[in-house]
N, C-alpha and C. Protein backbone atom coordinates (compact mmCIF):
# COMPACT_ATOMS: atom_id res chain seq x y z
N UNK A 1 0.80 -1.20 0.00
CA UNK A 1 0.00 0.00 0.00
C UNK A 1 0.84 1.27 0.00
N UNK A 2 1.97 1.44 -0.12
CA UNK A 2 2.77 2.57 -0.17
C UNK A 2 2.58 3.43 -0.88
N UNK A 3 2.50 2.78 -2.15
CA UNK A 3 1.59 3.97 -3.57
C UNK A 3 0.40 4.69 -2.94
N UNK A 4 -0.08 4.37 -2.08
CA UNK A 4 -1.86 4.82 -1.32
C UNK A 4 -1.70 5.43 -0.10
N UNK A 5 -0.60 6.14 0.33
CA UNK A 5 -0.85 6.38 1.76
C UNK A 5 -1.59 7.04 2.28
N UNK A 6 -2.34 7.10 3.44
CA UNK A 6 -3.30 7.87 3.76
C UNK A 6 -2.62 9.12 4.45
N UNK A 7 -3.19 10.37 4.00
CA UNK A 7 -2.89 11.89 3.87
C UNK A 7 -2.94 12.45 5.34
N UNK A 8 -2.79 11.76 6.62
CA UNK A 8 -3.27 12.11 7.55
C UNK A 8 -2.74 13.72 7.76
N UNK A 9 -1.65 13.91 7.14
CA UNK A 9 -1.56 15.66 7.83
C UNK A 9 -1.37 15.78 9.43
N UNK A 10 -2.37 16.59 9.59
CA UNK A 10 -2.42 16.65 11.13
C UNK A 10 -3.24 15.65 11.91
N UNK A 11 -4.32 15.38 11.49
CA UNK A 11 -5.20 14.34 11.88
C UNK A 11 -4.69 13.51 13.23
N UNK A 12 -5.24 13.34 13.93
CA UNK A 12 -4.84 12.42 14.90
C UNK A 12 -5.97 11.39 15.39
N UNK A 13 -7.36 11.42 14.49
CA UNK A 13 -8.17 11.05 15.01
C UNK A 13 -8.16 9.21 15.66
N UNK A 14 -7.53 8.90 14.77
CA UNK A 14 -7.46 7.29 15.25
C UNK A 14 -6.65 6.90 16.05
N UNK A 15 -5.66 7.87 16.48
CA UNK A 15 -4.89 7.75 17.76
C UNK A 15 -5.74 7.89 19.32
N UNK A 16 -7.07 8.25 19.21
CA UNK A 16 -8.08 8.31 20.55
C UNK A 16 -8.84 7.01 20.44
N UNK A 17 -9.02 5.92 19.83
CA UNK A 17 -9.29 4.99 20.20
C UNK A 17 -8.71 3.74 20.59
N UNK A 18 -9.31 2.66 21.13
CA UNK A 18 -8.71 1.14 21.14
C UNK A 18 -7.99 1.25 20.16
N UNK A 19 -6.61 0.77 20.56
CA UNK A 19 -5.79 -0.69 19.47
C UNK A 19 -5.72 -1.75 20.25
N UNK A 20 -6.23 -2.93 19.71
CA UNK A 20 -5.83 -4.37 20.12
C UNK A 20 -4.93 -4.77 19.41
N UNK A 21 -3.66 -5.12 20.03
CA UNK A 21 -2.26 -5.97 19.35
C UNK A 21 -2.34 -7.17 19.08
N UNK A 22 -2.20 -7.73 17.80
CA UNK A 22 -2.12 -8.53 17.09
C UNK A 22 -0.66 -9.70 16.97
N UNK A 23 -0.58 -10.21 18.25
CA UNK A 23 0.68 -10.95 17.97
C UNK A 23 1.03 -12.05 16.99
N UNK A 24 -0.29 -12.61 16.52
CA UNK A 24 -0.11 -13.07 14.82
C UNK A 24 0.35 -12.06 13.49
N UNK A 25 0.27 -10.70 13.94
CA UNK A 25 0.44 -9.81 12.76
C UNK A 25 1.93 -9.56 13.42
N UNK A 26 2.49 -9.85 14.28
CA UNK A 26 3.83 -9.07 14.42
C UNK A 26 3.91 -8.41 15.95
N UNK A 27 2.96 -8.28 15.90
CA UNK A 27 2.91 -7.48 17.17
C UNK A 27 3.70 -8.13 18.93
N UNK A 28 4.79 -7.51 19.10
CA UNK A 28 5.38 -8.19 20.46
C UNK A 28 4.79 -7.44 21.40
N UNK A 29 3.77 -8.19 22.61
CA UNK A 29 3.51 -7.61 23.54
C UNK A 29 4.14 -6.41 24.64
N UNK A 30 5.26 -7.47 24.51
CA UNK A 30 6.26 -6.58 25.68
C UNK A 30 6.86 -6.05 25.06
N UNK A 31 6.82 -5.07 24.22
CA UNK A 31 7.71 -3.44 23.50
C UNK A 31 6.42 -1.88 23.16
N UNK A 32 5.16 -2.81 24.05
CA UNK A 32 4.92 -1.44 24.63
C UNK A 32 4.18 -1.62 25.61
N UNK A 33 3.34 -0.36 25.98
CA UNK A 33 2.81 -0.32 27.40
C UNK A 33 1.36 -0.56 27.17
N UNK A 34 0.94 -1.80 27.63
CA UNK A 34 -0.52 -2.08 27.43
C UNK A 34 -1.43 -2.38 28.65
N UNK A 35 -2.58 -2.66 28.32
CA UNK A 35 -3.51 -2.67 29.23
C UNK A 35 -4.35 -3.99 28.50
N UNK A 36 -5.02 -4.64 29.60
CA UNK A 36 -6.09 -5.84 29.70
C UNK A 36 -7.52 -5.57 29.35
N UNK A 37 -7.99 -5.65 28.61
CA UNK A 37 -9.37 -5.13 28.52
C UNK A 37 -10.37 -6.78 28.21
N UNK A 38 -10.99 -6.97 29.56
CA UNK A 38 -11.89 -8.26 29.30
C UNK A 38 -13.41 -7.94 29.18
N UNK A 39 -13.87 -8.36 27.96
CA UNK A 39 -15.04 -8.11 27.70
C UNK A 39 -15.84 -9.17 28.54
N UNK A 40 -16.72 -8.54 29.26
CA UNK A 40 -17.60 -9.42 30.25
C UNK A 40 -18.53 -10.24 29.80
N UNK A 41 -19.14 -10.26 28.55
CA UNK A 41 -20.43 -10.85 28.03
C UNK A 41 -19.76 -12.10 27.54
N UNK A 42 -18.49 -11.84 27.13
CA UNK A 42 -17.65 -12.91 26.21
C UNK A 42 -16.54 -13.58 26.92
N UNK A 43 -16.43 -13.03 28.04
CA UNK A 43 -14.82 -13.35 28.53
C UNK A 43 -13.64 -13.60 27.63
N UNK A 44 -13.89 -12.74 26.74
CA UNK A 44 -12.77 -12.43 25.69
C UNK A 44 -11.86 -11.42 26.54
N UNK A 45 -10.43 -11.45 26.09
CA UNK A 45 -9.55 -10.86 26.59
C UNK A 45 -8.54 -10.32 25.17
N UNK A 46 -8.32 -9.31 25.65
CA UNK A 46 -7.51 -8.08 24.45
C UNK A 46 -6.55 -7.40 24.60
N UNK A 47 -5.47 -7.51 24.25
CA UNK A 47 -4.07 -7.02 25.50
C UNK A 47 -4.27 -5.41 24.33
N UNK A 48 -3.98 -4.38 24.96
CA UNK A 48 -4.12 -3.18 24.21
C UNK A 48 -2.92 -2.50 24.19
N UNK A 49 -3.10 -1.27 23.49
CA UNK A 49 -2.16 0.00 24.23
C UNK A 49 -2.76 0.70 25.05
N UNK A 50 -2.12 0.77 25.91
CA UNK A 50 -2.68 1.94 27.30
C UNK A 50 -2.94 3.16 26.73
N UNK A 51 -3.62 4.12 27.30
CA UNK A 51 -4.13 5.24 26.95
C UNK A 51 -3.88 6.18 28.40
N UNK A 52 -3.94 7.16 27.86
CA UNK A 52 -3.91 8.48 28.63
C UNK A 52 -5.06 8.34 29.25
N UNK A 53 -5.07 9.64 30.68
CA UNK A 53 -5.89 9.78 31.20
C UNK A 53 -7.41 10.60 29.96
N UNK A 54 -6.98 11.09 29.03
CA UNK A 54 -7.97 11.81 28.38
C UNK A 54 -8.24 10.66 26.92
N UNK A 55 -8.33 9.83 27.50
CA UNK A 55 -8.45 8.56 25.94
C UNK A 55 -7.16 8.50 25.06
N UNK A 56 -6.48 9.45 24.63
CA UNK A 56 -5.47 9.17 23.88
C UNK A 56 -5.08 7.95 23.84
N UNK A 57 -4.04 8.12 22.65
CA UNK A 57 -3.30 6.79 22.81
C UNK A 57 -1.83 7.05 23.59
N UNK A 58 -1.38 6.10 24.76
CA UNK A 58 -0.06 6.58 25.34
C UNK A 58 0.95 7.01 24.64
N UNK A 59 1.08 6.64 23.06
CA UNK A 59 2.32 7.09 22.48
C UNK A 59 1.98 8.40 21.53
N UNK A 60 0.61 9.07 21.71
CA UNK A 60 0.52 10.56 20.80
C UNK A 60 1.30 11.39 21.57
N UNK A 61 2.43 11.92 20.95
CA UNK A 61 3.18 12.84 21.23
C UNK A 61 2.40 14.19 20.56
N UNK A 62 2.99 15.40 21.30
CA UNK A 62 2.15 17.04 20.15
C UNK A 62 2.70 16.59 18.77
N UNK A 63 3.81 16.35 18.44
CA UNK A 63 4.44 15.66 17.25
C UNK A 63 3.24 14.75 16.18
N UNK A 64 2.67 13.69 17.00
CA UNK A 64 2.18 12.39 16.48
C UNK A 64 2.45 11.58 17.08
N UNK A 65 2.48 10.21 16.53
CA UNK A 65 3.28 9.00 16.78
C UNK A 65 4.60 8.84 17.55
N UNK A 66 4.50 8.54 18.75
CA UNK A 66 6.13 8.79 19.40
C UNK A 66 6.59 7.22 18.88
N UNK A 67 5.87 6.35 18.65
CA UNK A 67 6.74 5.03 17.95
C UNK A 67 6.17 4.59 16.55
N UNK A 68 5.93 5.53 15.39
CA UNK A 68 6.02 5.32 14.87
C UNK A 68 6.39 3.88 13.37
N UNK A 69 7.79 4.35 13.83
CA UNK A 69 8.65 3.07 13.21
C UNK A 69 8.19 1.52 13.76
N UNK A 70 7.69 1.51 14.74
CA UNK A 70 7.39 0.52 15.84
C UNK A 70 6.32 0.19 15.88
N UNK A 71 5.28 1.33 15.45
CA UNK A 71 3.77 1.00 15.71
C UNK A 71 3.08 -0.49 15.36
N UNK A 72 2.15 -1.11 16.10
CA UNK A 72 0.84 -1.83 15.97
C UNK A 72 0.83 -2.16 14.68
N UNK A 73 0.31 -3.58 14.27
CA UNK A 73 0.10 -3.82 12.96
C UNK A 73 -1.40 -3.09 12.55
N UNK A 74 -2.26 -3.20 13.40
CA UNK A 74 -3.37 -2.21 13.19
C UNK A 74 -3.60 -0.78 12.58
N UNK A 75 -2.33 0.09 13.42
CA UNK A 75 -1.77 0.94 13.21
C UNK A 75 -1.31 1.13 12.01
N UNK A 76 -0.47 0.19 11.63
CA UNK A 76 0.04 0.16 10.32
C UNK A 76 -0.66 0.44 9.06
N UNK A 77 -1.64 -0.63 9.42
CA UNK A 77 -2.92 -1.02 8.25
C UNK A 77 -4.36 -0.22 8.34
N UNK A 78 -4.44 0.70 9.34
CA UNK A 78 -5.62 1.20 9.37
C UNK A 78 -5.55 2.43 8.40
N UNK A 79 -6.91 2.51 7.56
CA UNK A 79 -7.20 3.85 6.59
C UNK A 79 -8.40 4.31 7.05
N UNK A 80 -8.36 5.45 7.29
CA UNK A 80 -10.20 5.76 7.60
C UNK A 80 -10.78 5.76 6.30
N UNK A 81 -10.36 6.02 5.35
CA UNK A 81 -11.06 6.32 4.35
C UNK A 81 -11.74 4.71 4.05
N UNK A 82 -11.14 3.26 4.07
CA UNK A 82 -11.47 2.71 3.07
C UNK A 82 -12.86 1.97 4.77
N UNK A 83 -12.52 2.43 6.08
CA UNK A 83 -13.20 2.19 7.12
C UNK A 83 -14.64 3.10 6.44
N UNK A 84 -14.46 4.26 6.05
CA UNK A 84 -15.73 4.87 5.57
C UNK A 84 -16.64 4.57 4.63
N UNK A 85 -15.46 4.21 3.66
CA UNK A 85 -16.52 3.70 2.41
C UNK A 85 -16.94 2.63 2.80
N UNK A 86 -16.62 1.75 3.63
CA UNK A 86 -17.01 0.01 4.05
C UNK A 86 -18.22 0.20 4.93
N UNK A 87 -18.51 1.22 5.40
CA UNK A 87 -19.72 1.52 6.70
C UNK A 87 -20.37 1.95 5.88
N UNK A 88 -21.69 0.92 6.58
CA UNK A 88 -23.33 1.98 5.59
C UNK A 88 -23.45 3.05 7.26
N UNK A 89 -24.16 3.95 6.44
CA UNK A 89 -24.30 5.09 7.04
C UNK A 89 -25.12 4.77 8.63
N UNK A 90 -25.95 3.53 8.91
CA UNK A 90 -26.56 3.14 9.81
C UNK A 90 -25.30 2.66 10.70
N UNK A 91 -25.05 1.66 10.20
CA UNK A 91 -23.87 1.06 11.19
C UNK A 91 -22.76 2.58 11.58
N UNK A 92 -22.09 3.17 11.16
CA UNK A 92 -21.37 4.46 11.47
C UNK A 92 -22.29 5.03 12.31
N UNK A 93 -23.65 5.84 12.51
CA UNK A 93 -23.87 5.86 13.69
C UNK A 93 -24.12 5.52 14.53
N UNK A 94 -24.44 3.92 14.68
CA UNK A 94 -24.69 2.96 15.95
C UNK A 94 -23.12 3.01 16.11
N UNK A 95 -22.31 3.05 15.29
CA UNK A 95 -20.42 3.02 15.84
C UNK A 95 -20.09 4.46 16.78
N UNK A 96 -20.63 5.26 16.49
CA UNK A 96 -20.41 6.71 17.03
C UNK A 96 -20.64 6.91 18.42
N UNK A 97 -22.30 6.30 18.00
CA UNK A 97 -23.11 6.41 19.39
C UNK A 97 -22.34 5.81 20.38
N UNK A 98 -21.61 4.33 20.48
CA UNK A 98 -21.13 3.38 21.12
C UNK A 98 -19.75 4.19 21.21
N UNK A 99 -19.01 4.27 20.50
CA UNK A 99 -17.64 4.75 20.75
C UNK A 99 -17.95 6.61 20.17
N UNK A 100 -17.79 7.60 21.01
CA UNK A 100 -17.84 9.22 20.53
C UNK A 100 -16.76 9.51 19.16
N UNK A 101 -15.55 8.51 19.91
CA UNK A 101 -14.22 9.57 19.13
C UNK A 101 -14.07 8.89 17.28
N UNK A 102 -14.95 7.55 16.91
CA UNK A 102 -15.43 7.22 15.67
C UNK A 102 -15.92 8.69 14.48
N UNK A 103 -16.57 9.04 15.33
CA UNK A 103 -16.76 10.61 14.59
C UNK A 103 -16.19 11.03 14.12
N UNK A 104 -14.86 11.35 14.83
CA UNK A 104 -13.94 12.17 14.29
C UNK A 104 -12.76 10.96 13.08
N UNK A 105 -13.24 9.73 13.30
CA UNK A 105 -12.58 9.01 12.44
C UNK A 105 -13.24 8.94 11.13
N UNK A 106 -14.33 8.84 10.81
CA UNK A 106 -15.49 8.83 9.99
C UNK A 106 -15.49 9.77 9.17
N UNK A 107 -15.14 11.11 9.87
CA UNK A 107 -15.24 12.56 9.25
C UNK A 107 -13.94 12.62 8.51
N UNK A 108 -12.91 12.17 8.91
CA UNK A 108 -11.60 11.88 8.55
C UNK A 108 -11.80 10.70 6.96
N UNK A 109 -12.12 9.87 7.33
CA UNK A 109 -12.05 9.63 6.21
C UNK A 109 -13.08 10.14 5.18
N UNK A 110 -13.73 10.24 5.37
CA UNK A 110 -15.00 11.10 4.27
C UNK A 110 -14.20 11.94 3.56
N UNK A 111 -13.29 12.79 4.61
CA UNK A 111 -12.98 14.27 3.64
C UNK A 111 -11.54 13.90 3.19
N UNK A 112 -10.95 12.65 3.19
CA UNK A 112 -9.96 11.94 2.50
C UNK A 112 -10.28 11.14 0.83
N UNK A 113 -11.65 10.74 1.31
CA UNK A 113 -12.28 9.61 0.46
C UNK A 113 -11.35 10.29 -1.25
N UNK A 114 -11.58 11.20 -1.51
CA UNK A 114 -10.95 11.48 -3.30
C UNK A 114 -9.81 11.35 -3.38
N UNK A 115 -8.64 10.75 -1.86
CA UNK A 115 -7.34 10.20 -2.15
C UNK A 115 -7.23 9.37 -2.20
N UNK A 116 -8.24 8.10 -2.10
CA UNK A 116 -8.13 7.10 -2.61
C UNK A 116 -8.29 6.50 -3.88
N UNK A 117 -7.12 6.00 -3.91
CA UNK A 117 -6.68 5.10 -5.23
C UNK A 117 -7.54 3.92 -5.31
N UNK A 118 -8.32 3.44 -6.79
CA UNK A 118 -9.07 2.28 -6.89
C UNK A 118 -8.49 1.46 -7.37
């Protein structure tokens, strides 16, 4: 996907939600600072990145990305844009309603959507 990168600019919106680490994608637990998140209905368990006291993600620096080079395979692979075009407009606001900071991911990709390459 290098030919396609997504234009984030300043954007930081997908840095305020969940990442779940993917240690089948690459992801080594212990090279960052995570947190346990067990879903109660499922007793599913999700090793994350920790977050700030204000939702952030622990590694948004004023900069961006303080690990970058390092980041989440999620991280890696996430586009809002192609997250936007994939959501019907119903599901995006039952996603909003449930998670606030989707909004600002949603809106992000919308006003990206004409940099994507088909």
């Amino acid at each position: 996907m290098p030919d396609n990168l997504v234009p984030c600019s300043s954007c930081r919106a997908c840095c305020k939600g969940d990442v779940i680490l993917d240690t089948g994608a690459g992801d080594v637990l212990t090279a960052y600072v995570t947190r346990i998140d067990l879903n109660a209905m499922t007793g599913t368990r999700h090793v994350m990145l920790a977050r700030k006291v204000n939702g952030d993600c622990v590694y948004l620096t004023e900069a961006g990305c303080g690990i970058y080079a390092k980041r989440p395979a999620v991280c890696r692979e996430f586009d809002c844009r192609l997250l936007f075009a994939a959501t019907k407009a119903k599901q995006r606001k039952a996603l909003c309603e449930t998670f606030p900071w989707f909004k600002a991911v949603f809106r992000a990709g919308r006003d990206r959507l004409a940099t994507l390459r088909r």
